[in-house]
C-alpha atoms as a PDB file:
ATOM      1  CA  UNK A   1      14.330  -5.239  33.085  1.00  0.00           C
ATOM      2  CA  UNK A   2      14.405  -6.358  29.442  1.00  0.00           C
ATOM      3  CA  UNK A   3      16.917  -9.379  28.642  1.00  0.00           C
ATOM      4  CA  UNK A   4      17.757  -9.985  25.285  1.00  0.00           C
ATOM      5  CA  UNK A   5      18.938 -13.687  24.073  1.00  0.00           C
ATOM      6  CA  UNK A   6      20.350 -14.755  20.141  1.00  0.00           C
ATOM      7  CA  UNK A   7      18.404 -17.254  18.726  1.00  0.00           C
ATOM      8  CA  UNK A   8      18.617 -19.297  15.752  1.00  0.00           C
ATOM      9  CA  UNK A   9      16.946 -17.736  13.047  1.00  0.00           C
ATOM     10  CA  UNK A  10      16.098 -20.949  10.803  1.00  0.00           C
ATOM     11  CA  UNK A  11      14.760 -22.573  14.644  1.00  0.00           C
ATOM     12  CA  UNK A  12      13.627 -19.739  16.925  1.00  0.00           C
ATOM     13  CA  UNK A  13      13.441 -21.905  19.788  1.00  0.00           C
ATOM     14  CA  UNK A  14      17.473 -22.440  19.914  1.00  0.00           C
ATOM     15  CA  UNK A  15      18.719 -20.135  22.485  1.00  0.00           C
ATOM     16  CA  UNK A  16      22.604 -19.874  22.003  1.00  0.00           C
ATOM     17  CA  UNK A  17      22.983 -21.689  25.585  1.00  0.00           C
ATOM     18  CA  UNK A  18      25.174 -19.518  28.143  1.00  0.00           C
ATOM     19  CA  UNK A  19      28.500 -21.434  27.454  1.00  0.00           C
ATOM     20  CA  UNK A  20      27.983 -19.954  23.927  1.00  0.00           C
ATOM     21  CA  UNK A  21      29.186 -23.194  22.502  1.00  0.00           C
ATOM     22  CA  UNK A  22      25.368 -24.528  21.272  1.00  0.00           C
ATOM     23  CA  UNK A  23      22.515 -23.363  20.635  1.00  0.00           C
ATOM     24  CA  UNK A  24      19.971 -25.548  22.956  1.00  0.00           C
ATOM     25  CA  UNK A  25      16.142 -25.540  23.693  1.00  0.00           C
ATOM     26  CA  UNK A  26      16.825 -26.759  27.452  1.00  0.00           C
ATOM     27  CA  UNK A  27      20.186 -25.477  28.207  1.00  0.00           C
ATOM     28  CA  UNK A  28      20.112 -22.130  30.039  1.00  0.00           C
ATOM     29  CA  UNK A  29      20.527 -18.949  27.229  1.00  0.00           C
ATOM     30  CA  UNK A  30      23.389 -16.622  27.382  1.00  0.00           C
ATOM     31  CA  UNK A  31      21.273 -13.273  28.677  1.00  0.00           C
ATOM     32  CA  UNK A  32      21.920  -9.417  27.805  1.00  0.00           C
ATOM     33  CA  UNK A  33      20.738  -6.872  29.298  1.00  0.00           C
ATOM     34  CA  UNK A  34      20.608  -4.721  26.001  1.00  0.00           C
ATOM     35  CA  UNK A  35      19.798  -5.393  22.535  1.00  0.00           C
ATOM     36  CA  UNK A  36      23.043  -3.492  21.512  1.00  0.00           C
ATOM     37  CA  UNK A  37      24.979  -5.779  24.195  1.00  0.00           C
ATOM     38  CA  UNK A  38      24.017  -8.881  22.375  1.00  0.00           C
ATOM     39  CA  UNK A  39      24.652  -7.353  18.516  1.00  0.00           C
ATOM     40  CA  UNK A  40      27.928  -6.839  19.747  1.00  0.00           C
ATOM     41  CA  UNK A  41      28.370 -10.598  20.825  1.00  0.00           C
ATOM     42  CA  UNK A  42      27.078 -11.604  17.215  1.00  0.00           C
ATOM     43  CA  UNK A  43      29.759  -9.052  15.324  1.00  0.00           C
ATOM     44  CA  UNK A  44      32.975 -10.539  17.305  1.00  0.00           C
ATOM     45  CA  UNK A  45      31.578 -13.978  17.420  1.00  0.00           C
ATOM     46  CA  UNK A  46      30.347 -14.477  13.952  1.00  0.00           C
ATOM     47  CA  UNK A  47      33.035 -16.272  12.515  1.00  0.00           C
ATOM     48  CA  UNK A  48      33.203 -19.063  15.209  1.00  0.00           C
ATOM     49  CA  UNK A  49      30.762 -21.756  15.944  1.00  0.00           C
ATOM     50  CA  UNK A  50      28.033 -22.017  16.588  1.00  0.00           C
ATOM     51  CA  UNK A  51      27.321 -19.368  14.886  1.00  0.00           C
ATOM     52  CA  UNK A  52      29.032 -19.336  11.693  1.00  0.00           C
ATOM     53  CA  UNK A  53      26.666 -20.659   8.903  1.00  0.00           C
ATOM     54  CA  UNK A  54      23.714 -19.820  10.958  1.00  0.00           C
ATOM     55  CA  UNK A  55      21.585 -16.559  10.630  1.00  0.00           C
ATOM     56  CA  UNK A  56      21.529 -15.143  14.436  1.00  0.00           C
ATOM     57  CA  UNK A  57      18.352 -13.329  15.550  1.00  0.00           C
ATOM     58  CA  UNK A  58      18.005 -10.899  19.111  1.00  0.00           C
ATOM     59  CA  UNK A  59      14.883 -11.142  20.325  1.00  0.00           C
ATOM     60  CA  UNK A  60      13.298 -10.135  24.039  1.00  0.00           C
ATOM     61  CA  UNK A  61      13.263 -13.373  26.390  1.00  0.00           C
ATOM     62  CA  UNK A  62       9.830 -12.345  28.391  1.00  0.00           C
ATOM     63  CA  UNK A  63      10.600 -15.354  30.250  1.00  0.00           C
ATOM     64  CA  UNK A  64      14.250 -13.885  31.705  1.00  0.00           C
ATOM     65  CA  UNK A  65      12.524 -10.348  32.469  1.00  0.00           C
ATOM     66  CA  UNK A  66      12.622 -10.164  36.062  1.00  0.00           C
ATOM     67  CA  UNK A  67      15.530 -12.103  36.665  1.00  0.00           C
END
Protein backbone atom coordinates (compact mmCIF):
# COMPACT_ATOMS: atom_id res chain seq x y z
CA UNK A 1 0.00 0.00 0.00
CA UNK A 2 1.22 3.46 -1.04
CA UNK A 3 1.99 5.97 2.00
CA UNK A 4 2.29 9.39 1.27
CA UNK A 5 4.48 11.84 3.68
CA UNK A 6 4.84 16.12 3.31
CA UNK A 7 8.14 17.10 2.92
CA UNK A 8 9.90 20.26 2.85
CA UNK A 9 10.09 21.51 -0.46
CA UNK A 10 13.33 23.85 -0.13
CA UNK A 11 14.98 20.32 1.87
CA UNK A 12 13.30 17.17 0.54
CA UNK A 13 14.73 15.12 3.12
CA UNK A 14 12.54 16.90 6.05
CA UNK A 15 9.70 14.66 6.68
CA UNK A 16 7.06 16.71 8.74
CA UNK A 17 7.79 14.20 11.81
CA UNK A 18 4.44 12.42 13.12
CA UNK A 19 3.84 14.92 16.04
CA UNK A 20 3.45 17.40 13.11
CA UNK A 21 5.30 19.94 15.15
CA UNK A 22 8.90 19.66 12.95
CA UNK A 23 9.92 18.69 10.14
CA UNK A 24 12.95 16.08 10.98
CA UNK A 25 15.31 13.77 8.92
CA UNK A 26 15.37 11.10 11.90
CA UNK A 27 12.15 11.60 13.61
CA UNK A 28 9.45 9.19 12.42
CA UNK A 29 7.09 11.05 9.40
CA UNK A 30 3.48 11.61 9.86
CA UNK A 31 2.14 8.77 7.12
CA UNK A 32 -1.10 8.89 4.77
CA UNK A 33 -2.44 6.47 3.20
CA UNK A 34 -3.61 8.76 0.22
CA UNK A 35 -2.19 11.58 -1.56
CA UNK A 36 -5.59 13.43 -1.16
CA UNK A 37 -5.41 12.49 2.75
CA UNK A 38 -2.23 14.39 3.14
CA UNK A 39 -3.35 17.65 0.75
CA UNK A 40 -5.98 17.89 3.10
CA UNK A 41 -3.54 18.04 6.18
CA UNK A 42 -1.53 20.85 4.23
CA UNK A 43 -4.98 23.05 3.46
CA UNK A 44 -6.14 23.09 7.35
CA UNK A 45 -2.64 23.20 8.61
CA UNK A 46 -1.08 25.79 6.46
CA UNK A 47 -1.28 28.63 8.55
CA UNK A 48 0.42 27.03 11.65
CA UNK A 49 3.95 25.97 12.10
CA UNK A 50 5.82 24.29 10.85
CA UNK A 51 4.46 24.82 7.97
CA UNK A 52 3.71 28.33 7.49
CA UNK A 53 6.55 30.04 5.45
CA UNK A 54 7.57 26.77 4.07
CA UNK A 55 6.50 25.35 0.59
CA UNK A 56 5.03 21.68 1.53
CA UNK A 57 5.56 18.90 -1.03
CA UNK A 58 3.53 15.08 -1.00
CA UNK A 59 5.58 12.72 -2.24
CA UNK A 60 5.41 8.57 -2.06
CA UNK A 61 7.62 7.28 1.02
CA UNK A 62 8.81 3.80 -0.80
CA UNK A 63 10.39 3.24 2.41
CA UNK A 64 6.77 3.22 4.53
CA UNK A 65 5.10 0.96 1.66
CA UNK A 66 4.49 -2.16 3.35
CA UNK A 67 4.03 -0.95 6.65
Amino acid sequence: MARFVIVMGAAPQLKLSRTGREFDAALQPMAFDSHQAAWDYVLRHSEEPPLKGHRAEIIEDLSLRDQ
